[in-house]
N, C-alpha and C. Protein backbone atom coordinates (compact mmCIF):
# COMPACT_ATOMS: atom_id res chain seq x y z
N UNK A 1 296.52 37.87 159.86
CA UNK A 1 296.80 38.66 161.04
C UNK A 1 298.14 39.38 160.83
N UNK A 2 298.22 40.35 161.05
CA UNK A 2 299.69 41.61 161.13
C UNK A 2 299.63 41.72 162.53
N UNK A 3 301.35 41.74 162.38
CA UNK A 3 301.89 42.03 163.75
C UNK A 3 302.54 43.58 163.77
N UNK A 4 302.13 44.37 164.79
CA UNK A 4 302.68 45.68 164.63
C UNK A 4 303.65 45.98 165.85
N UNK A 5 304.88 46.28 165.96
CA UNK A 5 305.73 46.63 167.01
C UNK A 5 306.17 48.13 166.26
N UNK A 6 306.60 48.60 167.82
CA UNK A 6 307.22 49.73 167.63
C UNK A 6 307.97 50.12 169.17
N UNK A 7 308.87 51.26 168.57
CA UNK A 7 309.92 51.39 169.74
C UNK A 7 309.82 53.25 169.29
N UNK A 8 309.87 53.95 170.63
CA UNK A 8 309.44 55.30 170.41
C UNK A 8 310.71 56.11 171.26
N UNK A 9 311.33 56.75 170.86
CA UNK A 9 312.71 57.27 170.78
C UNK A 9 312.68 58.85 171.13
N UNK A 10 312.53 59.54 172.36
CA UNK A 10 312.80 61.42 172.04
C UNK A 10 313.92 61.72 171.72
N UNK A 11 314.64 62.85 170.92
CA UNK A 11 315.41 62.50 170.25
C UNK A 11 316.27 64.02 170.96
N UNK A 12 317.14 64.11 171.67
CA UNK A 12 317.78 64.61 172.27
C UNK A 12 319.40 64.45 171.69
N UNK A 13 319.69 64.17 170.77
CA UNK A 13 321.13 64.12 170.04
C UNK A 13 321.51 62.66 170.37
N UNK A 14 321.62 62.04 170.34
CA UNK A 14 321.41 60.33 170.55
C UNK A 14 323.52 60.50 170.66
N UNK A 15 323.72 60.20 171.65
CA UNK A 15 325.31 60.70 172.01
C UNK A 15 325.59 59.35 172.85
N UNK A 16 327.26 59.01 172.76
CA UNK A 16 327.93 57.85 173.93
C UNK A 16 326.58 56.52 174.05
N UNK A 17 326.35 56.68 175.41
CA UNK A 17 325.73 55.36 176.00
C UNK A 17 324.51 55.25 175.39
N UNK A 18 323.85 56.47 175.35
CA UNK A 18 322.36 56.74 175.39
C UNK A 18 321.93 56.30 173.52
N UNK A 19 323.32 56.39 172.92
CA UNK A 19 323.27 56.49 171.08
C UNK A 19 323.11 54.80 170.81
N UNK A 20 324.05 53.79 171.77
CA UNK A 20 323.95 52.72 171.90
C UNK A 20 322.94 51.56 172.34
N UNK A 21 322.03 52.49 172.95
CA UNK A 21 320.92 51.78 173.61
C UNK A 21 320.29 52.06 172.40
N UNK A 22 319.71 53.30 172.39
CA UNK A 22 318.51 53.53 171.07
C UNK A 22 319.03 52.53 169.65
N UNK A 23 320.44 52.32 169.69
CA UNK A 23 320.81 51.72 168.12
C UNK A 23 320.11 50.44 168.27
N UNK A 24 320.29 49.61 169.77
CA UNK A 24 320.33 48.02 170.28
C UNK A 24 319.09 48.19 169.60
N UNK A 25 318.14 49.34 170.62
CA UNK A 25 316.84 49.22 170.34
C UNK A 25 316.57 48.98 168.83
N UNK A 26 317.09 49.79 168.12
CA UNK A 26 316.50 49.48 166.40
C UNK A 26 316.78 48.68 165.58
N UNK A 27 318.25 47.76 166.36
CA UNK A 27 318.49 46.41 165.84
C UNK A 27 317.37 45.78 165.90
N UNK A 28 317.15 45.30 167.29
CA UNK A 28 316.31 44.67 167.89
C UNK A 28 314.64 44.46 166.99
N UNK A 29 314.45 45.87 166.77
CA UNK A 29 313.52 46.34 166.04
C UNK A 29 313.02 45.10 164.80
N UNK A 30 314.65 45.78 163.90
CA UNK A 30 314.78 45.32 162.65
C UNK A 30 314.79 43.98 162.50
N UNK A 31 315.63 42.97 163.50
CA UNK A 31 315.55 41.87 163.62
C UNK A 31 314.47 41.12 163.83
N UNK A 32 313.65 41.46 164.66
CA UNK A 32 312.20 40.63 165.12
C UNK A 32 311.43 40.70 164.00
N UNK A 33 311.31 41.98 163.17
CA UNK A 33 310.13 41.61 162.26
C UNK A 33 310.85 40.72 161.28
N UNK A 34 312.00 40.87 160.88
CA UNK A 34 312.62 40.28 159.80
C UNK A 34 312.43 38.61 159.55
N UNK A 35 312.53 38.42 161.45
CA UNK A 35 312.90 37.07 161.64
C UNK A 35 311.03 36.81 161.81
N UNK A 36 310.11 37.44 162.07
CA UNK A 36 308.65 36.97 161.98
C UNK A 36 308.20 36.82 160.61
N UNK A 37 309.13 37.87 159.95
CA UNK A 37 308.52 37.67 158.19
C UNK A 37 309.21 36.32 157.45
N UNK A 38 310.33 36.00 157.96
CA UNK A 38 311.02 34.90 157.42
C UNK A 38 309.81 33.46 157.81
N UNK A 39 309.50 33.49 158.94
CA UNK A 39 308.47 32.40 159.57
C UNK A 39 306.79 32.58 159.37
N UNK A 40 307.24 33.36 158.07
CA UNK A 40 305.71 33.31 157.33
C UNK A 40 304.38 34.63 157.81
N UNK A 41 304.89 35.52 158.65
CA UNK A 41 304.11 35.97 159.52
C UNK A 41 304.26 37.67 159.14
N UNK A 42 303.30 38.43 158.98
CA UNK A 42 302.90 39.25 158.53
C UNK A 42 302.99 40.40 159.42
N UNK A 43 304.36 41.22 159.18
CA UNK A 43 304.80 42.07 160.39
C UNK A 43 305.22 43.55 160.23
N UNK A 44 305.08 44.41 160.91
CA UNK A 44 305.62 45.78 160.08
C UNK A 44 306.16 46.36 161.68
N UNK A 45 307.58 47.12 161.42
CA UNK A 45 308.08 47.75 162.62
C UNK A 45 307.75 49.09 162.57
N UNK A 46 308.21 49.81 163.37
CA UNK A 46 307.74 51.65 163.16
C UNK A 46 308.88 51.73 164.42
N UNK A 47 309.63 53.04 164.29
CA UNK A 47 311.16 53.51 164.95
C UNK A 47 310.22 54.72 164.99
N UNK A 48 309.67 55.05 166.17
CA UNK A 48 308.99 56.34 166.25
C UNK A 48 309.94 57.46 167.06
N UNK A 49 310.18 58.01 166.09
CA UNK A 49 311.38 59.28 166.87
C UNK A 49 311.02 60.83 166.79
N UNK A 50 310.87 61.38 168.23
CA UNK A 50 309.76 62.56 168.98
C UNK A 50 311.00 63.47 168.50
N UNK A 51 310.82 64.00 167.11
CA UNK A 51 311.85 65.09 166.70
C UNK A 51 311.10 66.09 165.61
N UNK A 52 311.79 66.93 164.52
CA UNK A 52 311.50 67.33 163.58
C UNK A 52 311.87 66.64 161.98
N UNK A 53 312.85 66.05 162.38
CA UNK A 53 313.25 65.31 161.34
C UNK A 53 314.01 63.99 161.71
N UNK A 54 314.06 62.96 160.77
CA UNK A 54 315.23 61.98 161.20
C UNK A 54 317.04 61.91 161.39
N UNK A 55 317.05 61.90 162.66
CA UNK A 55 318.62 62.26 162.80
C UNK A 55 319.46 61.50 161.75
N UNK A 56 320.58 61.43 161.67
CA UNK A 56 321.58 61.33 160.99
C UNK A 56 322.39 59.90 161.35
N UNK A 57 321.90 60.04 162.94
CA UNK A 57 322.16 58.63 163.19
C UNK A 57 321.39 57.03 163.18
N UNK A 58 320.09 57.56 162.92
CA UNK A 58 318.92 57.04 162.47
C UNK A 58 319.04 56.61 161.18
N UNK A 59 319.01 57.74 159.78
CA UNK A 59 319.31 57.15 158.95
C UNK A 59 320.86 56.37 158.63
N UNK A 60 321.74 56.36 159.27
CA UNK A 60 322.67 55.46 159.24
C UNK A 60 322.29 54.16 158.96
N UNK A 61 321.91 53.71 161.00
CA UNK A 61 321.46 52.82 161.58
C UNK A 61 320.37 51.71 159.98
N UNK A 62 319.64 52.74 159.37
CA UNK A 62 318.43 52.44 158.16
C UNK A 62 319.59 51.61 157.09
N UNK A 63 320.46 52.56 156.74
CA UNK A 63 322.12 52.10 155.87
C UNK A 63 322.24 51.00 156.20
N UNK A 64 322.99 50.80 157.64
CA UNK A 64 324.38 50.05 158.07
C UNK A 64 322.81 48.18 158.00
N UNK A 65 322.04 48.06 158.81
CA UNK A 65 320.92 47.28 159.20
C UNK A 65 320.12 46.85 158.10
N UNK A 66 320.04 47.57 156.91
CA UNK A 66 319.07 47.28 155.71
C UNK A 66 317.60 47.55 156.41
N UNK A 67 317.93 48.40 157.15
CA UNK A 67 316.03 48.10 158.09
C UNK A 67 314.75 49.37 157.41
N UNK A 68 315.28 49.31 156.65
CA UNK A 68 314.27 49.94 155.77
C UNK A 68 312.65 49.10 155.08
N UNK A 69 313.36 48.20 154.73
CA UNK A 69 312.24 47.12 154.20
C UNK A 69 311.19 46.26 155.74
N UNK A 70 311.40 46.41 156.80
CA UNK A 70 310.85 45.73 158.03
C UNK A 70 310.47 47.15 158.54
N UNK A 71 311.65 48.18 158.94
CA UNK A 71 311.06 49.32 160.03
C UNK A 71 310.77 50.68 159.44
N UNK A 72 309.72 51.19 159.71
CA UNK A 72 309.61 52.39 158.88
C UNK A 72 310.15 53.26 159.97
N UNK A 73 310.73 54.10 160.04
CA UNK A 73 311.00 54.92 160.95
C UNK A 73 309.88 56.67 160.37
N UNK A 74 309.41 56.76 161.62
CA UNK A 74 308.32 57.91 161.63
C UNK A 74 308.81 59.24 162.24
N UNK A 75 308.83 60.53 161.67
CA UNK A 75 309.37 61.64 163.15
C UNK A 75 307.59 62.14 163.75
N UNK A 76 308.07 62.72 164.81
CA UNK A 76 306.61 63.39 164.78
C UNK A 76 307.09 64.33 166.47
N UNK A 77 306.31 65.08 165.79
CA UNK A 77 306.88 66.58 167.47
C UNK A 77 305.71 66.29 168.44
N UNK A 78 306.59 66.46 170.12
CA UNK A 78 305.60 66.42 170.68
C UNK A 78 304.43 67.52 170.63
N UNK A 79 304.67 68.38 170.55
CA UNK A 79 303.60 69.88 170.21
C UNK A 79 302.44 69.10 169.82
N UNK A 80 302.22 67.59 168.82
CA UNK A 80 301.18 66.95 168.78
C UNK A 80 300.34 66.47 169.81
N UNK A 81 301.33 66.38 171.15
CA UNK A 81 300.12 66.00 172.24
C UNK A 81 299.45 66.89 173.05
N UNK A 82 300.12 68.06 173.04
CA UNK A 82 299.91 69.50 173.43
C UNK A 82 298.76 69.95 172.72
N UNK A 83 298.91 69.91 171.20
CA UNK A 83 297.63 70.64 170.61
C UNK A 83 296.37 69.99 170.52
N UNK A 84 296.56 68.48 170.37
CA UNK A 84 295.60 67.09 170.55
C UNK A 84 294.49 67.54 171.48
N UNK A 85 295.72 67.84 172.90
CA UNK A 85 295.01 67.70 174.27
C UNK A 85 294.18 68.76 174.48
N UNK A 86 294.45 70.21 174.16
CA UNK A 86 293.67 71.69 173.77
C UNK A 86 292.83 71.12 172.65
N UNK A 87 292.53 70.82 171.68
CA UNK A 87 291.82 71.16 170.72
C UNK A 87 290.47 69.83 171.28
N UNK A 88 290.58 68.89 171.83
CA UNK A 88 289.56 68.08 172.05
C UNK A 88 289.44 68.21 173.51
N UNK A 89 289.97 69.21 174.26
CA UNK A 89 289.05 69.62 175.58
C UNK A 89 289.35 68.86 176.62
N UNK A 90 291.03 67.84 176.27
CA UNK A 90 291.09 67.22 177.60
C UNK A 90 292.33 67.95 178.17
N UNK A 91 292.17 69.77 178.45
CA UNK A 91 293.06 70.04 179.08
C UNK A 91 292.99 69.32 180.62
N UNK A 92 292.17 68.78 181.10
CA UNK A 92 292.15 68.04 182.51
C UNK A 92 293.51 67.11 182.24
N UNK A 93 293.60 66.65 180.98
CA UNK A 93 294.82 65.70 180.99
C UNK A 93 295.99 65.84 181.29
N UNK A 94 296.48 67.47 180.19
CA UNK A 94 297.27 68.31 180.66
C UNK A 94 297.84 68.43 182.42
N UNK A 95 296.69 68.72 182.70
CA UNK A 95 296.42 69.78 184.30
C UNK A 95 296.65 68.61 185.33
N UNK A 96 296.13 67.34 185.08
CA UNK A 96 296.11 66.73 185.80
C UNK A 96 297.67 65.70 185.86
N UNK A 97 298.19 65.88 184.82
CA UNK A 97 300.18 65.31 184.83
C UNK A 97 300.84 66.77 185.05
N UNK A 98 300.28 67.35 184.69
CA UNK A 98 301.13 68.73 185.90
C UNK A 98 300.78 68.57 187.38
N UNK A 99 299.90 68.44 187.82
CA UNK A 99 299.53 68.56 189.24
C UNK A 99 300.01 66.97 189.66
N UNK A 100 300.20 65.82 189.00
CA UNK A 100 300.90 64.79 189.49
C UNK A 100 302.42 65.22 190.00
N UNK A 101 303.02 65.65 188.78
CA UNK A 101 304.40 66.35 188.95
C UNK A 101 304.37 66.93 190.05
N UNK A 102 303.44 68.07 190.24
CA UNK A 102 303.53 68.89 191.50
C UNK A 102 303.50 68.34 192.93
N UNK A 103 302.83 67.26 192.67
CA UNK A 103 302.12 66.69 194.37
C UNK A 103 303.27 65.51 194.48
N UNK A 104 304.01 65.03 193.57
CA UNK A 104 304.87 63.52 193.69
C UNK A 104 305.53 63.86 194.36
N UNK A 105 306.35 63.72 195.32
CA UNK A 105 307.27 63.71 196.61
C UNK A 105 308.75 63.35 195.98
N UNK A 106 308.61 62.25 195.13
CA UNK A 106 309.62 62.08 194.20
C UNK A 106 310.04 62.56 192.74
N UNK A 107 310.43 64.00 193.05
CA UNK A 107 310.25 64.41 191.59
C UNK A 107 310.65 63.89 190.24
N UNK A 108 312.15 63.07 190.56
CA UNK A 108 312.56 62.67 189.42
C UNK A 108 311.29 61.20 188.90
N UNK A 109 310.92 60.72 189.40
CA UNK A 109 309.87 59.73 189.66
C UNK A 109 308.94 60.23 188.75
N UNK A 110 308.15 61.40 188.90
CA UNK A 110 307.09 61.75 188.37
C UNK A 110 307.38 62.75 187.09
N UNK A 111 308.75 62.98 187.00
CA UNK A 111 308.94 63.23 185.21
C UNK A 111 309.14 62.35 184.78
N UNK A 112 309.92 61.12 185.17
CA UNK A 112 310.07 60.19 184.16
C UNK A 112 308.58 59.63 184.07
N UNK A 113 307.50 59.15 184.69
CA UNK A 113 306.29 59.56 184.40
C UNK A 113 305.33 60.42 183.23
N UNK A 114 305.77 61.37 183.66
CA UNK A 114 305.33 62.31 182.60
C UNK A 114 306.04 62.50 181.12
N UNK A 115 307.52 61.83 181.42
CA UNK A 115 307.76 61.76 179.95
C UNK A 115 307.25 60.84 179.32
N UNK A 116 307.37 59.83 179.71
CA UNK A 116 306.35 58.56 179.52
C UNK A 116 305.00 58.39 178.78
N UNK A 117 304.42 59.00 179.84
CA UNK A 117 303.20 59.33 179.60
C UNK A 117 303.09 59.97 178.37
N UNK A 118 303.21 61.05 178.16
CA UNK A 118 303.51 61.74 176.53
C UNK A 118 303.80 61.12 175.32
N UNK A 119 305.43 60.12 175.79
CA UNK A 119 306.06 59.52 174.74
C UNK A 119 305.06 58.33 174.01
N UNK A 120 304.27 57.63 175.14
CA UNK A 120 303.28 56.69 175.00
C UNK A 120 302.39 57.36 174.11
N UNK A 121 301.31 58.71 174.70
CA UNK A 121 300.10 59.02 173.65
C UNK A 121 300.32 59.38 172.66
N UNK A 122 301.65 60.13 172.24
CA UNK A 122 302.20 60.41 170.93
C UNK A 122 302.70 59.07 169.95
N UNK A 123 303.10 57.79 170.83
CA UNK A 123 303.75 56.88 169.85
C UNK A 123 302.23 56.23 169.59
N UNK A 124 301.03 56.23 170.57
CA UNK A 124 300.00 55.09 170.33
C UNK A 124 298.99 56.16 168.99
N UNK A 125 299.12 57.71 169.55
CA UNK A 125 298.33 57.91 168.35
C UNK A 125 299.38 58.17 166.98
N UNK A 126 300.30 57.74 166.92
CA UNK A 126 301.18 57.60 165.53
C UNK A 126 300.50 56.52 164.87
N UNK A 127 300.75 55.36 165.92
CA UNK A 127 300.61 53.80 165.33
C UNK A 127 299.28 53.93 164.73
N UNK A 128 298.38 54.33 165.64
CA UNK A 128 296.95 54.48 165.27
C UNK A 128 296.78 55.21 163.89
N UNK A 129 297.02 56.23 163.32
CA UNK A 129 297.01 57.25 162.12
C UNK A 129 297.98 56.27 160.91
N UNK A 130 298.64 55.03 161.41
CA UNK A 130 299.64 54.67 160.10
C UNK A 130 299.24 53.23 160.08
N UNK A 131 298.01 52.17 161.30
CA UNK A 131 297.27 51.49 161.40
C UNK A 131 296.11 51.53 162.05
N UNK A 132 295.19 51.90 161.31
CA UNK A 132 293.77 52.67 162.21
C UNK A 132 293.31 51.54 162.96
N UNK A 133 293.48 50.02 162.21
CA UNK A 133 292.59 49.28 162.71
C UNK A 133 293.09 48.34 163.84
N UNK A 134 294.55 48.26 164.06
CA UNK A 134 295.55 47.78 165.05
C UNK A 134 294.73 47.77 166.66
N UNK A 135 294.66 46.83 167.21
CA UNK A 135 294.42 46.68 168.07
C UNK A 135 296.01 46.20 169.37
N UNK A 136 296.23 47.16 170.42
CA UNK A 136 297.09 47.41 171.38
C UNK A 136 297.04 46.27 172.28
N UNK A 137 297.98 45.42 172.30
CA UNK A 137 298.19 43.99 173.17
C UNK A 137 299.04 44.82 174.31
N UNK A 138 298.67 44.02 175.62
CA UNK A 138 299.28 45.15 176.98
C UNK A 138 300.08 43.98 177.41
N UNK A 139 299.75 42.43 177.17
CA UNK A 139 299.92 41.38 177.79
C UNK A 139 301.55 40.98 177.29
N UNK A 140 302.45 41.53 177.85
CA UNK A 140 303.89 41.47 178.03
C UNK A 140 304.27 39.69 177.59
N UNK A 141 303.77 38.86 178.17
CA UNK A 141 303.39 37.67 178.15
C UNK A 141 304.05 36.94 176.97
N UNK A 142 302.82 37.60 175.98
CA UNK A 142 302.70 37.51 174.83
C UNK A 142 303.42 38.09 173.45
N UNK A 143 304.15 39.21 174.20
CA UNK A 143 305.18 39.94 173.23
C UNK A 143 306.31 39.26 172.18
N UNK A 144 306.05 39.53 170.93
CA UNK A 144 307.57 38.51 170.12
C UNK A 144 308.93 38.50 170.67
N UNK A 145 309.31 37.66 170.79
CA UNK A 145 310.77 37.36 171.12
C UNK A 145 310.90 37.59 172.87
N UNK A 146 309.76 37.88 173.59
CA UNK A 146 309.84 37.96 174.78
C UNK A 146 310.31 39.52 175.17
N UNK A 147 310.66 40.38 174.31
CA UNK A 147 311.17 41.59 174.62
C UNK A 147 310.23 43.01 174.63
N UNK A 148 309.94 43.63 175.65
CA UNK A 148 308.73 44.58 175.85
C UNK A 148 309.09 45.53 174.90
N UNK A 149 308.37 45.31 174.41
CA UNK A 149 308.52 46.73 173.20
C UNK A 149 307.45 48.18 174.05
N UNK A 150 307.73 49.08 173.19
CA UNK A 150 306.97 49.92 173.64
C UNK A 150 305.45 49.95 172.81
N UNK A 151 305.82 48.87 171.82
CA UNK A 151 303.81 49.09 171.22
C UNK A 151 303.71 47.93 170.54
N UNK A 152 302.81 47.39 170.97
CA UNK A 152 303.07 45.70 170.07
C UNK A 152 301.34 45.82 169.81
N UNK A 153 301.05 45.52 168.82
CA UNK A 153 299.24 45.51 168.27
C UNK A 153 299.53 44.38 167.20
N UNK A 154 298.02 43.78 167.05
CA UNK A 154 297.64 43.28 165.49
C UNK A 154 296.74 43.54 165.24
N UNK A 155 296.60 43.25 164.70
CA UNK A 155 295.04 43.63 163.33
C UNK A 155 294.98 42.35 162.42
């Protein structure tokens, strides 16, 4: 059995507070599989970051952590969920997180929603294309180390 986690990152210049959280996050990352592979257990991380390339502070983080050998870090643009969603005909998907946006009463509410939403189908169809056969655990419960990742599967 493989354990698959991942943590999915938009990549907006990773600056001050916001540079510190995403780093925790890729400690965090690096550590769990490290410490599942040490206990015999068959694990691979993925640092999925919604850019064109890998920032600078990313590959540091890869430097300073050794987290190269546990986390693969992936880029990938959102324009992938955009063209996904046109080319297989679920502009309803589109239309229908715009018209959420539109009708939510709470706007800031329903972008962070919608970023969400995005950041999710772009990180689940990454995982999916780099583990086809991974099956998506939802059950928080059950997550390693107790900490919600944003994509935890095995296969």
């Amino acid at each position: 059995m493989k354990h698959v986690l991942a943590m999915v990152e938009p990549y907006s210049d990773f600056k001050g507070r916001k540079a510190l959280k995403v780093e925790l996050e890729y400690l965090r990352l690096v550590y769990t599989v490290s410490e599942m592979r040490k206990q015999g257990e068959n694990a691979q991380g993925y640092f999925v970051v919604i850019a064109d390339n890998v920032p600078n502070q990313v590959s540091k983080w890869e430097r300073d952590y050794g987290g190269k050998p546990c986390v693969e870090t992936i880029t990938t643009s959102p324009d992938s969920y955009f063209k996904y969603s046109i080319e297989s005909g679920k502009t309803s998907e589109i239309s229908g997180t715009a018209a959420a946006a539109i009708t939510d009463k709470a706007a800031c509410r329903s972008n962070s929603t919608i970023r969400w939403s995005i950041e999710d189908f772009i990180l689940s169809k990454t995982i999916l294309a780099l583990e086809p056969c991974v099956q998506r655990i939802k059950d928080e419960s059950i997550f390693p180390l107790g900490i919600r990742w944003d994509y935890y599967g095995m296969l």
